[in-house]
Protein backbone atom coordinates (compact mmCIF):
# COMPACT_ATOMS: atom_id res chain seq x y z
CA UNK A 1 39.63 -24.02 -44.13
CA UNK A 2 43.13 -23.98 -44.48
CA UNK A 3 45.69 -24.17 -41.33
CA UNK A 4 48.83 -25.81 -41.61
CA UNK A 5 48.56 -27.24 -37.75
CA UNK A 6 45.55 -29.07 -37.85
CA UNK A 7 44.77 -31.32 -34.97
CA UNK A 8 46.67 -33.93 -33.92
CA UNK A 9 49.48 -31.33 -34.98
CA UNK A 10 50.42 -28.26 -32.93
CA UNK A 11 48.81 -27.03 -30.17
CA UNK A 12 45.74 -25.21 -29.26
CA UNK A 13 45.18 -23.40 -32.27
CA UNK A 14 44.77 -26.53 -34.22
CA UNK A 15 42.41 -28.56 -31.26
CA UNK A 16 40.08 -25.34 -31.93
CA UNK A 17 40.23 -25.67 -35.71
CA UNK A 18 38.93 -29.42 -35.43
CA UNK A 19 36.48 -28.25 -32.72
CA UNK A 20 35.13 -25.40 -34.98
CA UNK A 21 34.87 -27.65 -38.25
CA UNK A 22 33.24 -31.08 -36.45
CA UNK A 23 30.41 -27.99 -35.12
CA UNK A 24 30.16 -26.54 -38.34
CA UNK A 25 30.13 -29.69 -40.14
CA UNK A 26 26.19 -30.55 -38.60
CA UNK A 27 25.15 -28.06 -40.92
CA UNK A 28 27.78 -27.37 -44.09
CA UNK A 29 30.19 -29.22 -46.25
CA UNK A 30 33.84 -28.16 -44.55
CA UNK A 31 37.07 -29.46 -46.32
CA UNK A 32 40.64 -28.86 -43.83
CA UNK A 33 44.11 -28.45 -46.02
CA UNK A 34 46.53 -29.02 -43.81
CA UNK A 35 49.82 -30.70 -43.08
CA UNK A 36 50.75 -34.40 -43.74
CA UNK A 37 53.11 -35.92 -41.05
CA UNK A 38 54.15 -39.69 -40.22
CA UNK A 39 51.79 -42.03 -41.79
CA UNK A 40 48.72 -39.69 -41.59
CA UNK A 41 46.74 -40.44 -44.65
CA UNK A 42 46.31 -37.92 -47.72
CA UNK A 43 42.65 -37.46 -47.07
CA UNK A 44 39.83 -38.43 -45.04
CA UNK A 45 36.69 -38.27 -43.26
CA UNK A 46 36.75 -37.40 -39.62
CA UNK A 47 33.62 -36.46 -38.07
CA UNK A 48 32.01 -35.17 -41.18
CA UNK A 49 34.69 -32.76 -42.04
CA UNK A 50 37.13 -33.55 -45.05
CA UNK A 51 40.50 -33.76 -44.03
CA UNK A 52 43.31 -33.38 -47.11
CA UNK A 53 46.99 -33.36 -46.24
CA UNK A 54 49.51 -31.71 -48.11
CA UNK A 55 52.80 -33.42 -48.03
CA UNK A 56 55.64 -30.88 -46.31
CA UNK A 57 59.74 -31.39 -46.09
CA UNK A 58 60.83 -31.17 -42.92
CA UNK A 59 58.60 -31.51 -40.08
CA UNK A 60 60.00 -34.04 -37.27
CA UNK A 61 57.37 -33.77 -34.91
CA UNK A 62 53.98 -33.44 -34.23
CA UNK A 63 53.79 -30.64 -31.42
CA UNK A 64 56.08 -28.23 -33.49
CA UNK A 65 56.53 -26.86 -37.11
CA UNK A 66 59.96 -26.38 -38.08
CA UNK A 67 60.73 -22.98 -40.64
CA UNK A 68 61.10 -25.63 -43.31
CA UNK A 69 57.70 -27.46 -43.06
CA UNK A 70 56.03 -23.84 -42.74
CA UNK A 71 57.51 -22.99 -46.02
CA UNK A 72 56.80 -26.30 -47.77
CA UNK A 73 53.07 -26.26 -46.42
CA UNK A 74 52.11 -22.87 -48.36
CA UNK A 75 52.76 -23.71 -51.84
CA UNK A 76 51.50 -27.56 -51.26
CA UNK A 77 48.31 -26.27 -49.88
CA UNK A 78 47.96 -23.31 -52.34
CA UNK A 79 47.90 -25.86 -55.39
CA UNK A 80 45.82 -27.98 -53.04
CA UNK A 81 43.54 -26.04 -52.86
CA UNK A 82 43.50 -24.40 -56.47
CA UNK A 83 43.18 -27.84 -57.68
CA UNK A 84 39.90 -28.01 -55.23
CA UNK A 85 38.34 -24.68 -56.16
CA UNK A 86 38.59 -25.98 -59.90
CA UNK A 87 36.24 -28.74 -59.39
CA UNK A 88 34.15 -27.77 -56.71
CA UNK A 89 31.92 -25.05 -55.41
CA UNK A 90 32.74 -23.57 -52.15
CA UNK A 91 31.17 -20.13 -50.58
CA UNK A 92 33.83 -19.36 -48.13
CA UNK A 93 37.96 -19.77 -47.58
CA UNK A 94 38.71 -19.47 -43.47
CA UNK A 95 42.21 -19.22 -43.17
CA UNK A 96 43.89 -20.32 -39.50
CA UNK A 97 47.18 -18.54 -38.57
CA UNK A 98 49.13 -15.88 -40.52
CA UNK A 99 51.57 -16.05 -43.18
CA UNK A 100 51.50 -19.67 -44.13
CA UNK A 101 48.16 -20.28 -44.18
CA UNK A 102 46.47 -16.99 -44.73
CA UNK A 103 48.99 -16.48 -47.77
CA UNK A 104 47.56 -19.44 -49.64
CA UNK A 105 44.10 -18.11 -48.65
CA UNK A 106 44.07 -14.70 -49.60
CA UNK A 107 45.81 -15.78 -53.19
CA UNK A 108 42.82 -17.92 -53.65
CA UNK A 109 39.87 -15.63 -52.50
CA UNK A 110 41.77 -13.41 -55.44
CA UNK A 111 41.78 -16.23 -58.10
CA UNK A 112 37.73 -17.55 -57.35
CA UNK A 113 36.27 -14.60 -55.85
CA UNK A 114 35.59 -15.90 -52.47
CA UNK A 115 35.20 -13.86 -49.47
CA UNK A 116 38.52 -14.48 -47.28
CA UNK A 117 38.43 -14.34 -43.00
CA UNK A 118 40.98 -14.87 -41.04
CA UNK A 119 41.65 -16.14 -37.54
CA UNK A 120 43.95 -15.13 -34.97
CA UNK A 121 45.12 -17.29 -32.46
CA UNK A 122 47.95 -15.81 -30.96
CA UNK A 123 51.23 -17.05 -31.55
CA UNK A 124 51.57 -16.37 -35.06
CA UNK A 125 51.43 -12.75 -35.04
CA UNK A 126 52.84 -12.63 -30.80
CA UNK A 127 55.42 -14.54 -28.97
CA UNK A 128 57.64 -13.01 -26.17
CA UNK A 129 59.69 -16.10 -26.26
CA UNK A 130 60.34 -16.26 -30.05
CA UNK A 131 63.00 -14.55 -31.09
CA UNK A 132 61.49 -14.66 -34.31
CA UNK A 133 58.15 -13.56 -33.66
CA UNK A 134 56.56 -11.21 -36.12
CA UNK A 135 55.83 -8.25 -33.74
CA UNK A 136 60.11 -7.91 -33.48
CA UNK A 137 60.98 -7.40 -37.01
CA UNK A 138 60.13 -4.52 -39.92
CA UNK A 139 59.52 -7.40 -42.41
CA UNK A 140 57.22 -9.80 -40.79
CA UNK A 141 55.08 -6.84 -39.26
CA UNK A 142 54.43 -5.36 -42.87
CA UNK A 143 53.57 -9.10 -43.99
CA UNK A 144 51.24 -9.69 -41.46
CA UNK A 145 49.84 -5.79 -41.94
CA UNK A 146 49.30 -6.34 -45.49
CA UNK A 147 47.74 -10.51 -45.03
CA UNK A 148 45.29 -8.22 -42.50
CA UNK A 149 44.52 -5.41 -45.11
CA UNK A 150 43.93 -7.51 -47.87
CA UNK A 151 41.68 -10.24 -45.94
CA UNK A 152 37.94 -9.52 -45.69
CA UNK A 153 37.75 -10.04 -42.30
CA UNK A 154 39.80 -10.49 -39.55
CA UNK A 155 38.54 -11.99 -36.12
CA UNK A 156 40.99 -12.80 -33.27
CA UNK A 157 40.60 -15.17 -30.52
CA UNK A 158 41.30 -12.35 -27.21
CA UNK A 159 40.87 -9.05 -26.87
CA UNK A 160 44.55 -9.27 -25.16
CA UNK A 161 45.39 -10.54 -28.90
CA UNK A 162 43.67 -7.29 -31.02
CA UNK A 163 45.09 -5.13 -28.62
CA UNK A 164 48.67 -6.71 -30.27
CA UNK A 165 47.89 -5.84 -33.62
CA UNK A 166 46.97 -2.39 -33.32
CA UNK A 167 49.80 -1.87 -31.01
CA UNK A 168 52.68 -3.54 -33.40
CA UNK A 169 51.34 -3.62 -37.01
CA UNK A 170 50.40 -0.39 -39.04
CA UNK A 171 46.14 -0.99 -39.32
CA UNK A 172 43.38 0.43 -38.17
CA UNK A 173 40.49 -1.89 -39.72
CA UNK A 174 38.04 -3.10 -37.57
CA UNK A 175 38.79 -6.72 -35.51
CA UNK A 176 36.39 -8.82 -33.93
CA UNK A 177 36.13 -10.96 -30.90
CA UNK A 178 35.37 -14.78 -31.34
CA UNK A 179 36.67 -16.82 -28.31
CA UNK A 180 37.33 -20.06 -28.74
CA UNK A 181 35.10 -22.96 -27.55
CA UNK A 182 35.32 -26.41 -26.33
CA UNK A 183 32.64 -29.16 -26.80
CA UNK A 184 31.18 -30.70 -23.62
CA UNK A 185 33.59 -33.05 -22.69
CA UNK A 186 32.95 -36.36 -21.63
CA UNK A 187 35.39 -37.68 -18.22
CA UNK A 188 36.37 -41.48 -18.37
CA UNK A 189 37.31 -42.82 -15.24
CA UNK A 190 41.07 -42.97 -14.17
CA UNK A 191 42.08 -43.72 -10.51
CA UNK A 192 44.99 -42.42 -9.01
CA UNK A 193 46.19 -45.25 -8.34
CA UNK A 194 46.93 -45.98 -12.31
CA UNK A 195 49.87 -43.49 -12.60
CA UNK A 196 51.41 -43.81 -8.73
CA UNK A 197 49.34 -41.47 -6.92
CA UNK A 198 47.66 -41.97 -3.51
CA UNK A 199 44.39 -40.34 -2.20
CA UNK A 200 45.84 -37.92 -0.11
CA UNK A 201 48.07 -36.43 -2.65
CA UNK A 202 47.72 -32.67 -3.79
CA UNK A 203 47.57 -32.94 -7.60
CA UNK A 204 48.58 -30.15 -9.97
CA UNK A 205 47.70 -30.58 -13.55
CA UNK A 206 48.89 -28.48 -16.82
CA UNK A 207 48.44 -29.19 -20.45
CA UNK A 208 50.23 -27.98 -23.46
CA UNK A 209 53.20 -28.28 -25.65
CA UNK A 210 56.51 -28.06 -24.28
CA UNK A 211 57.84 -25.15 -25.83
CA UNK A 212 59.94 -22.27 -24.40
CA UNK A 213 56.46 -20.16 -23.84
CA UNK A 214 55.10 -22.87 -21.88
CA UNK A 215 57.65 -21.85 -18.87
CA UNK A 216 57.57 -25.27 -17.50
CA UNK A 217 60.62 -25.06 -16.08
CA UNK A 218 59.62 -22.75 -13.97
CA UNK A 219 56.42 -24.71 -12.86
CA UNK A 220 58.59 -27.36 -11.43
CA UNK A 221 60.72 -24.91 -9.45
CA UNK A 222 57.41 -23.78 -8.12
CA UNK A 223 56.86 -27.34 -7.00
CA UNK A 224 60.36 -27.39 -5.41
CA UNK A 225 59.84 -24.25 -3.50
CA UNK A 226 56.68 -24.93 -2.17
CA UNK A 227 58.18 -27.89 -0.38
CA UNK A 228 55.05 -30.31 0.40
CA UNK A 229 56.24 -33.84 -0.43
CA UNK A 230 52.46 -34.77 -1.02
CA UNK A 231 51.68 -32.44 -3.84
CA UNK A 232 52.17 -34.44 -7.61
CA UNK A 233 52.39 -32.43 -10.64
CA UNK A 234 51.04 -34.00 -13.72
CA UNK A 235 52.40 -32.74 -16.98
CA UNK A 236 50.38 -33.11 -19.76
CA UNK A 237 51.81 -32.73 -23.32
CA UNK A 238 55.11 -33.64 -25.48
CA UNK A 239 57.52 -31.29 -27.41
CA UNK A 240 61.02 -30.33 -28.09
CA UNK A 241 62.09 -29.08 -24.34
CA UNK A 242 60.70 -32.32 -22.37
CA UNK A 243 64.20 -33.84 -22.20
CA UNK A 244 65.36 -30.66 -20.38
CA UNK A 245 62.51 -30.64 -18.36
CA UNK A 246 62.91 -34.06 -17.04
CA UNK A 247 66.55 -33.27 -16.36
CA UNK A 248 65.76 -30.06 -14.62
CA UNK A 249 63.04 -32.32 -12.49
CA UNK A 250 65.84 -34.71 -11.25
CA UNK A 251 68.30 -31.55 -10.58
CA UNK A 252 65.75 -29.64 -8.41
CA UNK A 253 65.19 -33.28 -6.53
CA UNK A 254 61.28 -33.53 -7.53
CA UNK A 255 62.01 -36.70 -9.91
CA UNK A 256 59.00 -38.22 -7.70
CA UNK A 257 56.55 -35.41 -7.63
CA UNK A 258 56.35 -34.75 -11.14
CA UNK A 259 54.38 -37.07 -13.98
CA UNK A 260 55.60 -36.35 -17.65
CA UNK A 261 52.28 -37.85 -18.97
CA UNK A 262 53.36 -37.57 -22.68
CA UNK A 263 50.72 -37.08 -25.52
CA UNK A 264 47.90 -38.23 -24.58
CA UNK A 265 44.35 -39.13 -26.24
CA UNK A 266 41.04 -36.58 -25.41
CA UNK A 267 40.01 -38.88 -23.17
CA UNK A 268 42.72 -39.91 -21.10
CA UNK A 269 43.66 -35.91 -20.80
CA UNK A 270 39.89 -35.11 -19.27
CA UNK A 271 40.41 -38.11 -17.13
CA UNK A 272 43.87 -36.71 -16.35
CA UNK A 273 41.63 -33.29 -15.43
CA UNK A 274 38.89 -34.96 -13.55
CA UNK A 275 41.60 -36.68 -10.99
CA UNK A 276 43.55 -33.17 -10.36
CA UNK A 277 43.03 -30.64 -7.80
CA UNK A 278 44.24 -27.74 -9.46
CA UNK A 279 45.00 -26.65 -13.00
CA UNK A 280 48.18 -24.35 -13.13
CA UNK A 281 49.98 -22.48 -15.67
CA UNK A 282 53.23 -20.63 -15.81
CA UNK A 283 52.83 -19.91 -19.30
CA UNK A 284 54.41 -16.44 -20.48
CA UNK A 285 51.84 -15.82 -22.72
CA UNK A 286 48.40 -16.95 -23.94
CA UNK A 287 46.11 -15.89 -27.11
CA UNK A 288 43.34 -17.45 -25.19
CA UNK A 289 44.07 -20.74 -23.52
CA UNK A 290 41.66 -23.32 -24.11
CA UNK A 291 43.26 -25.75 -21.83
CA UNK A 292 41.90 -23.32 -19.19
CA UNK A 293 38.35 -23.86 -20.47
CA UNK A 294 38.45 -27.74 -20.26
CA UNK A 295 40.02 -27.11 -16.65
CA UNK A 296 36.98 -25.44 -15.61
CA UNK A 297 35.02 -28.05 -17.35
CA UNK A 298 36.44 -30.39 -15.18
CA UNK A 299 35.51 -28.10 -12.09
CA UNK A 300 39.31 -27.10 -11.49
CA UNK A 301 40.36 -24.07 -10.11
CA UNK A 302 42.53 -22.32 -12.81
CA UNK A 303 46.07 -20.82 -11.71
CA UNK A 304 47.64 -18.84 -14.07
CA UNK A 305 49.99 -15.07 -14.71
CA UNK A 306 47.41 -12.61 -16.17
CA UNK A 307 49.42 -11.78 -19.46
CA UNK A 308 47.78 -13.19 -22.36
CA UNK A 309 43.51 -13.56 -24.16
CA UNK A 310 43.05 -15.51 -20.94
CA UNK A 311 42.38 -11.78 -19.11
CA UNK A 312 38.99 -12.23 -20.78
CA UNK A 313 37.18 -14.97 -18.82
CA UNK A 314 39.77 -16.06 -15.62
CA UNK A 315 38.23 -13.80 -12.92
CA UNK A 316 40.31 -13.97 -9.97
CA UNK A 317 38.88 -14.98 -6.64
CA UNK A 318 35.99 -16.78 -8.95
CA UNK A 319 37.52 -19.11 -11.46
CA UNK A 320 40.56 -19.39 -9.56
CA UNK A 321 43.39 -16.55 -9.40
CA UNK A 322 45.04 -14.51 -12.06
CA UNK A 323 48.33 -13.02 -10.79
CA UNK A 324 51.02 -10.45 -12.08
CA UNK A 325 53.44 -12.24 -14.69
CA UNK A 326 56.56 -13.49 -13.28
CA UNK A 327 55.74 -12.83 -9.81
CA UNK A 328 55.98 -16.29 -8.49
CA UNK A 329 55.30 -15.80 -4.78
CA UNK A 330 51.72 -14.82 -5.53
CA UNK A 331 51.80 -17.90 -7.97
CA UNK A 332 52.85 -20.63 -5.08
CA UNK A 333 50.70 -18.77 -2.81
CA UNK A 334 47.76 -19.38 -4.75
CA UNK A 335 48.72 -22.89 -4.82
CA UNK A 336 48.71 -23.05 -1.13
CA UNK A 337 46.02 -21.51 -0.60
CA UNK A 338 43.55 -23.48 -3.07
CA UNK A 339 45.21 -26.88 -2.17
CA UNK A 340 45.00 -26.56 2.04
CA UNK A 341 41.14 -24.50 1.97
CA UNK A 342 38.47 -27.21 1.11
CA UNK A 343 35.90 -24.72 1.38
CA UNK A 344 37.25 -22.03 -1.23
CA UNK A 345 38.37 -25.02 -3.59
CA UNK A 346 34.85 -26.63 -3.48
CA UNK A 347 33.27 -22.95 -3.85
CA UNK A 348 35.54 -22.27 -7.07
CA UNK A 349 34.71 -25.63 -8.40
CA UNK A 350 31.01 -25.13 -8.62
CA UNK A 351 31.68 -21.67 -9.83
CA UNK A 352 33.38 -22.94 -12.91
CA UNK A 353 30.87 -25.92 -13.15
CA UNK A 354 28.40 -23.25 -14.50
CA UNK A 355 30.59 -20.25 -15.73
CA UNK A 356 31.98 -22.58 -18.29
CA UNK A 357 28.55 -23.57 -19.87
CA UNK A 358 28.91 -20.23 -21.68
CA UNK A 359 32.17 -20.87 -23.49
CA UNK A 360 30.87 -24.36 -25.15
CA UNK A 361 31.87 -24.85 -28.94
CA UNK A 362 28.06 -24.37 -30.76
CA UNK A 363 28.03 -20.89 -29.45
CA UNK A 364 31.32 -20.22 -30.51
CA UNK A 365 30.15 -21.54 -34.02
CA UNK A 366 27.10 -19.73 -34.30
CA UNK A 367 29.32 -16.69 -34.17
CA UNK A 368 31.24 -17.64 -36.90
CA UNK A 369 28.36 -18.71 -38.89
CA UNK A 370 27.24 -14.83 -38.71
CA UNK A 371 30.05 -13.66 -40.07
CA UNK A 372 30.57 -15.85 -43.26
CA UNK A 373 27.05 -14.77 -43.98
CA UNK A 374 27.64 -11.47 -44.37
CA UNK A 375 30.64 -11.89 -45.68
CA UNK A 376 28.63 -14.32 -48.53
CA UNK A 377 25.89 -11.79 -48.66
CA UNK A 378 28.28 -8.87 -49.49
């Protein structure tokens, strides 16, 4: 496997990559190139999967790749993994995220005759908040055309995300559907009382990096608007905007509502889940959004705008509500409406208690596992 953001780094994309590997690792030898940062070691053994980190240039923190780092990772992790291939027998190369990671791949599956698939996962082919994303300009979209051409099989994460590529890039070969899993997570306990919260508060919960897609600026407006002094928003997640976020908090005078939780382990973030009310996203755009899995896994209802992979399995009225991006009125009315009716919150919680069952990691794997063998057997 090769992905340059491999968990701790990046976002969701990389927390799926570990997931996928510790699954597949129960029953095959998987080796991870990815990125070095900090003091991470050079390689190592994490849950049965082989972990070896390329050293990059550039990179100054953990939730985002700067231009520089993305450049630096490909030829690292291309002689990384020639070097590999030379000494030791592998049947498969899964590349994670385009350009810097499938490049490396699809060179290799060239040089040792290995079957080459390639993942998806949103925001490397898709982001309206990117000036730079690939679907704006001629260059990048006949990069990403050819990576897709020349791989043996593609497989993205949403339908919402196929229906990108054949609308932007130039290709008509076939793309399948994996969605991503989670492994059934375990909840610690955490009382409210730890992080300043009383009993009768109304607590909001999101999770991911904060980036400009993440539109958590306009979460905490939300909070503002809906003027209850009891509801808390818990913000889960670290990145290169938190400094204006926490400014804009103070500014809108919700300083005491809101929690900027930080990074925060597995555990503590499903025991962050498990004390919440309601998981809510303002997010512009999703591939898939596996934080909205582990919501349900926690029994949350799931707020969220309907553009993005999560169209696939949010069902509105059932799992929570899905409503029209940017219209924030039905947003904070959804909020109202799930935080004051007991009834409909306790309904959608059991809903998602089962619904979710479906969307664990060893199915997810199993999938995959079908396609490398007919890739191998072809």
């Amino acid at each position: 496997m090769i992905d340059y953001e491999y968990a701790p780094l990046g976002g969701g994309g990389g927390v799926f990559n570990r997931q996928l590997a510790e699954e597949l690792s129960n029953r095959h030898e998987v080796t991870v190139i990815t990125s070095q940062f900090d003091q991470m070691p050079r390689e190592e053994m994490i849950n049965h999967v082989r972990v070896r980190r390329v050293p990059v240039v550039g990179r100054v923190d953990r939730n985002v790749a700067s231009l520089i780092s993305l450049f630096a990772f490909f030829p690292a992790s291309l002689n990384a993994g020639f070097q590999l291939l030379k000494r030791e027998k592998y049947d498969i190369i899964h590349s994670f995220f385009f350009f810097f990671s499938a490049l490396p791949g699809i060179i290799l599956s060239n040089l040792f005759k290995l079957p080459h698939l390639v993942s998806l996962l949103g925001g490397d082919i898709y982001d309206p908040s990117k000036f730079l994303s690939p679907h704006r300009f001629p260059l990048l979209k006949q990069t990403v055309t050819k990576i897709i051409k020349d791989s043996d099989k593609v497989i993205s994460l949403s339908n919402d995300i196929k229906e990108k590529v054949y609308q932007y890039f130039n290709v008509d070969c076939p793309i399948d559907v994996i969605h991503l899993g989670i492994p059934k997570p375990q909840f610690p306990p955490i009382n409210r009382s730890d992080i300043g919260i009383l009993p009768d508060h109304k607590v909001l919960i999101t999770v991911g990096r904060l980036v400009e897609r993440k539109g958590v600026d306009a979460l905490i407006f939300i909070v503002k608007e809906l003027a209850d002094p009891e509801i808390r928003l818990l913000i889960v997640g670290d990145g290169p905007k938190r400094l204006e976020l926490e400014k804009c908090a103070i500014e809108s005078g919700v300083k005491d509502q809101i929690r900027f939780m930080g990074n925060v382990s597995d555990d503590d973030k499903f025991g962050l889940l498990n004390i919440a009310d309601a998981y809510v996203s303002t997010s512009v755009h999703e591939g898939f959004g596996i934080v909205f899995l582990e919501a349900m896994a926690a029994h949350l209802p799931v707020i969220s705008y309907d553009h993005g992979g999560q169209k696939d399995f949010l069902i509105n009225g059932k799992t929570g509500f899905i409503v029209p991006l940017g219209m924030k009125d039905k947003l904070k009315e959804a909020i109202r409406l799930v935080l004051s009716d007991n009834l409909l919150r306790n309904e959608i919680k059991e809903y998602n208690r089962h619904y979710v069952k479906r969307f664990y990691i060893d199915q997810c794997a199993k999938d995959y596992e079908r396609q490398y063998q007919k890739l191998i057997s072809s």
